[in-house]
Protein backbone atom coordinates (compact mmCIF):
# COMPACT_ATOMS: atom_id res chain seq x y z
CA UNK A 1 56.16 64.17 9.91
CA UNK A 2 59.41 63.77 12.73
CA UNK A 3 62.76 62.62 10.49
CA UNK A 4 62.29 59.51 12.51
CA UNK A 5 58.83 58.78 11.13
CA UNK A 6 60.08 59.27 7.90
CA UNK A 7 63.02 57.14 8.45
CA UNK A 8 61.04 53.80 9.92
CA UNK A 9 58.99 54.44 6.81
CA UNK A 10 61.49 53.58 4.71
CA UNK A 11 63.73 51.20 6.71
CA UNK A 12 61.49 49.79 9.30
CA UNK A 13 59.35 46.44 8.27
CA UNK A 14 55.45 46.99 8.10
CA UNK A 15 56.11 50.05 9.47
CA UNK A 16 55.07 52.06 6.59
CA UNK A 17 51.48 50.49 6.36
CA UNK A 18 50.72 51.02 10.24
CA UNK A 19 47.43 53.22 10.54
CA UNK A 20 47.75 56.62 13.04
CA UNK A 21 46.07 55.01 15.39
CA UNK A 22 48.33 51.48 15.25
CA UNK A 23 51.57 54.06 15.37
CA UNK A 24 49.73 56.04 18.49
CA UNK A 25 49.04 52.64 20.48
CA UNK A 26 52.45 51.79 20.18
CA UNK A 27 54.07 55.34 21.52
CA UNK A 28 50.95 55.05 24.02
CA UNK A 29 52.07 52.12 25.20
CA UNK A 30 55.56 52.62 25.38
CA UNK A 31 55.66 55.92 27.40
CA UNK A 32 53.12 54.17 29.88
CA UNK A 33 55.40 50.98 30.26
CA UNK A 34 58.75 53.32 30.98
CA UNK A 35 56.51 55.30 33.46
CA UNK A 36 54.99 52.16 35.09
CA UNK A 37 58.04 50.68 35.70
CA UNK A 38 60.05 53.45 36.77
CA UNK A 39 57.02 53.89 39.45
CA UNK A 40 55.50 50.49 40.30
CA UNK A 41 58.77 48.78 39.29
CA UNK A 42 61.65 50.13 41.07
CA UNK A 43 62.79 50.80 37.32
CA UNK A 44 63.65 46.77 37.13
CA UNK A 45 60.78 45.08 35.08
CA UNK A 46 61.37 41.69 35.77
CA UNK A 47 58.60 38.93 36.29
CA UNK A 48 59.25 38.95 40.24
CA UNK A 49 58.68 42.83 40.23
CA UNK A 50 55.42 42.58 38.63
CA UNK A 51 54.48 39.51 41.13
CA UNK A 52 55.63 41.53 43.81
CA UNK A 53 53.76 44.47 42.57
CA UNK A 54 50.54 42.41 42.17
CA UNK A 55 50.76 40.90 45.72
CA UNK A 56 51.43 44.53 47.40
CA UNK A 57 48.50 45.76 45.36
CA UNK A 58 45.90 43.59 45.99
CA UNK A 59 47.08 43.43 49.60
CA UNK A 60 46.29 46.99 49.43
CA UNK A 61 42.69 46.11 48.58
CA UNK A 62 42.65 47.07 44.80
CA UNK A 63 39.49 45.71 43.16
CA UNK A 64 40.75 43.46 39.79
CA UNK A 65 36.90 43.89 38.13
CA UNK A 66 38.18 47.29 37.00
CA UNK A 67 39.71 45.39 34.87
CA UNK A 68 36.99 43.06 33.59
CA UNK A 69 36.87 44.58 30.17
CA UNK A 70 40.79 43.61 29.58
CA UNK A 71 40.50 40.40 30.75
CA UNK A 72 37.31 39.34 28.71
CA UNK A 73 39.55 40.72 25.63
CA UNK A 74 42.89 38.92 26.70
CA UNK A 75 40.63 36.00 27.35
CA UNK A 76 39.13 35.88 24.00
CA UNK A 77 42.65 36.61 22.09
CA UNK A 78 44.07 33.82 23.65
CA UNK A 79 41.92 30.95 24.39
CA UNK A 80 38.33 29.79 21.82
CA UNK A 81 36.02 27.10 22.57
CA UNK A 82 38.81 25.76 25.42
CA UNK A 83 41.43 25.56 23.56
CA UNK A 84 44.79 28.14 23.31
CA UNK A 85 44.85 30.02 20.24
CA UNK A 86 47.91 30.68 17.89
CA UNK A 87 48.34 33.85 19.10
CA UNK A 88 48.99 32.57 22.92
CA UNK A 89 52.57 30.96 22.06
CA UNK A 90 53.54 34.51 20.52
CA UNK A 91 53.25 35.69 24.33
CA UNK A 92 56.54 33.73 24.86
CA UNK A 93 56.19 33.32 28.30
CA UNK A 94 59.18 32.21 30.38
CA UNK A 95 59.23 30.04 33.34
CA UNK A 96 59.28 33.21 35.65
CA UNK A 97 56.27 34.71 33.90
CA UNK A 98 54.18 31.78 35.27
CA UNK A 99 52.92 30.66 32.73
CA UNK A 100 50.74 27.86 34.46
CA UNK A 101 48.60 30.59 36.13
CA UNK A 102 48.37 32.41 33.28
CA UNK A 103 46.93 29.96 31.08
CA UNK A 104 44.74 28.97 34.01
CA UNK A 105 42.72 32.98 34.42
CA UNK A 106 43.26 33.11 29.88
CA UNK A 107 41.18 29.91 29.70
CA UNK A 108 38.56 31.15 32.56
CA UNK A 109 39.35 27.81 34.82
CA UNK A 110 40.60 30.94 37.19
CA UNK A 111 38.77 33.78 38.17
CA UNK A 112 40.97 34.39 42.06
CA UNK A 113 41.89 37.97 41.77
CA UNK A 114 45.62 37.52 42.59
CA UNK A 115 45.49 35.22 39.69
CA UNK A 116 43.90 37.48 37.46
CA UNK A 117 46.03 40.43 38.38
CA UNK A 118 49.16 38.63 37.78
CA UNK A 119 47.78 37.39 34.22
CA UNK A 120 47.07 40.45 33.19
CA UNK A 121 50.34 42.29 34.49
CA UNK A 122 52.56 39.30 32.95
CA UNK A 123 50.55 39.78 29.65
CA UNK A 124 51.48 43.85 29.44
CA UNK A 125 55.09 42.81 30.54
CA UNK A 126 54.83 39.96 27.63
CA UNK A 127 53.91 42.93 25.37
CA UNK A 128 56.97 44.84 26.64
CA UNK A 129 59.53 42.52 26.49
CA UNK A 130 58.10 41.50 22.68
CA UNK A 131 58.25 44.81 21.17
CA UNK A 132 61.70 46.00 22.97
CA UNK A 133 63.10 42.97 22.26
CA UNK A 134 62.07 43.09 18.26
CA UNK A 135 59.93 40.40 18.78
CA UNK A 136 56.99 42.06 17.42
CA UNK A 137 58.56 43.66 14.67
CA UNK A 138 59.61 39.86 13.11
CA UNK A 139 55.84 39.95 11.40
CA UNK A 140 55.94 43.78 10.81
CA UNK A 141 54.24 44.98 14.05
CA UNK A 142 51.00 44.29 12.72
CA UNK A 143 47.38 44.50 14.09
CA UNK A 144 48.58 45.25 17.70
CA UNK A 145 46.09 48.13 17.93
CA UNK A 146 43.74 46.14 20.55
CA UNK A 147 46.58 44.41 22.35
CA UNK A 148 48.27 47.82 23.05
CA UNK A 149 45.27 49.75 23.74
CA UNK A 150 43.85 47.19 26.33
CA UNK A 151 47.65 47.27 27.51
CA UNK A 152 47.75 50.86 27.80
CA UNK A 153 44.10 50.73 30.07
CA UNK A 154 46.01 48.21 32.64
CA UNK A 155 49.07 50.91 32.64
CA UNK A 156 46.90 53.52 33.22
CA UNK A 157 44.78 51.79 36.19
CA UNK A 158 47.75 50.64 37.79
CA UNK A 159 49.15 54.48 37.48
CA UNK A 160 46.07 55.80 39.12
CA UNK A 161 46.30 54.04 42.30
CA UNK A 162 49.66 53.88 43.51
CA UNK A 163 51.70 56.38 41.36
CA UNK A 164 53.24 59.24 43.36
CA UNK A 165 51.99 62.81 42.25
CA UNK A 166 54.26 65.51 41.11
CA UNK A 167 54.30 66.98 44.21
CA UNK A 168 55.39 63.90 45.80
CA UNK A 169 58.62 63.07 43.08
């Protein structure tokens, strides 16, 4: 076990009774973000970048059902039997995250792809900003598992189709 480990064990919150797995999400997802937005993002993860990054995408012709499993998950973590959840105002969104369109795809009244796409970006930049920010770690970082392994599958997809290879860097 790294000094570190050892260290947020002791000091860190909730820390100490995250599984492997929960501790692995959370590294998983954190690499992905820093590579995702030094890549998609210009390094400047900002609610416009990820609209703009959306836009270019599906301009591009990518196909958002790749990412029907995440959605139906986001979708059920934040909205039952019409009606937001409590875990939807721990998203925090801001004005620039718009949050109109968002709840629009989360509660299925919007299925338009650029919709969806943005939702589902602005969700994994939600995710971001909440655990850099400490936001997450205010109820001990707990049962995030799902959120940041769905999150990491969006990274990942978005990766795959636009990220430059090594040969191009």
């Amino acid at each position: 076990m790294s000094a570190i480990i050892t260290w947020l064990e002791k000091n860190a919150y909730g820390f100490s009774e995250l599984t492997e797995a929960e501790r692995q999400a959370i590294s998983d997802f954190s690499l992905l973000w820093s590579l995702f937005e030094a890549h998609k993002l210009n390094s400047a993860g900002t609610a416009a970048s990820v609209r703009t990054f959306a836009t270019q995408l599906l301009a591009e012709g990518y196909d958002v059902h790749l990412l029907d499993e995440q959605l139906a998950y986001f979708r059920n973590r934040y909205f039952a039997d019409g009606a937001e959840t409590h875990h939807f105002e721990h998203l925090n969104l801001r004005t620039s995250d718009s949050p109109a369109i968002v709840r629009q795809v989360l509660s299925g009244a919007s299925s338009a792809p650029e919709d969806v796409l943005l939702t589902l970006l602005v969700v994994v930049f939600r995710f971001r900003n909440n655990l850099f920010h400490g936001l997450k770690w205010a109820y001990g970082i707990q049962s995030q598992y799902d959120n940041f392994t769905h999150a990491c599958v969006v990274l990942t997809r978005m990766l795959e189709v636009a990220c430059p290879t090594s040969s191009d860097m």
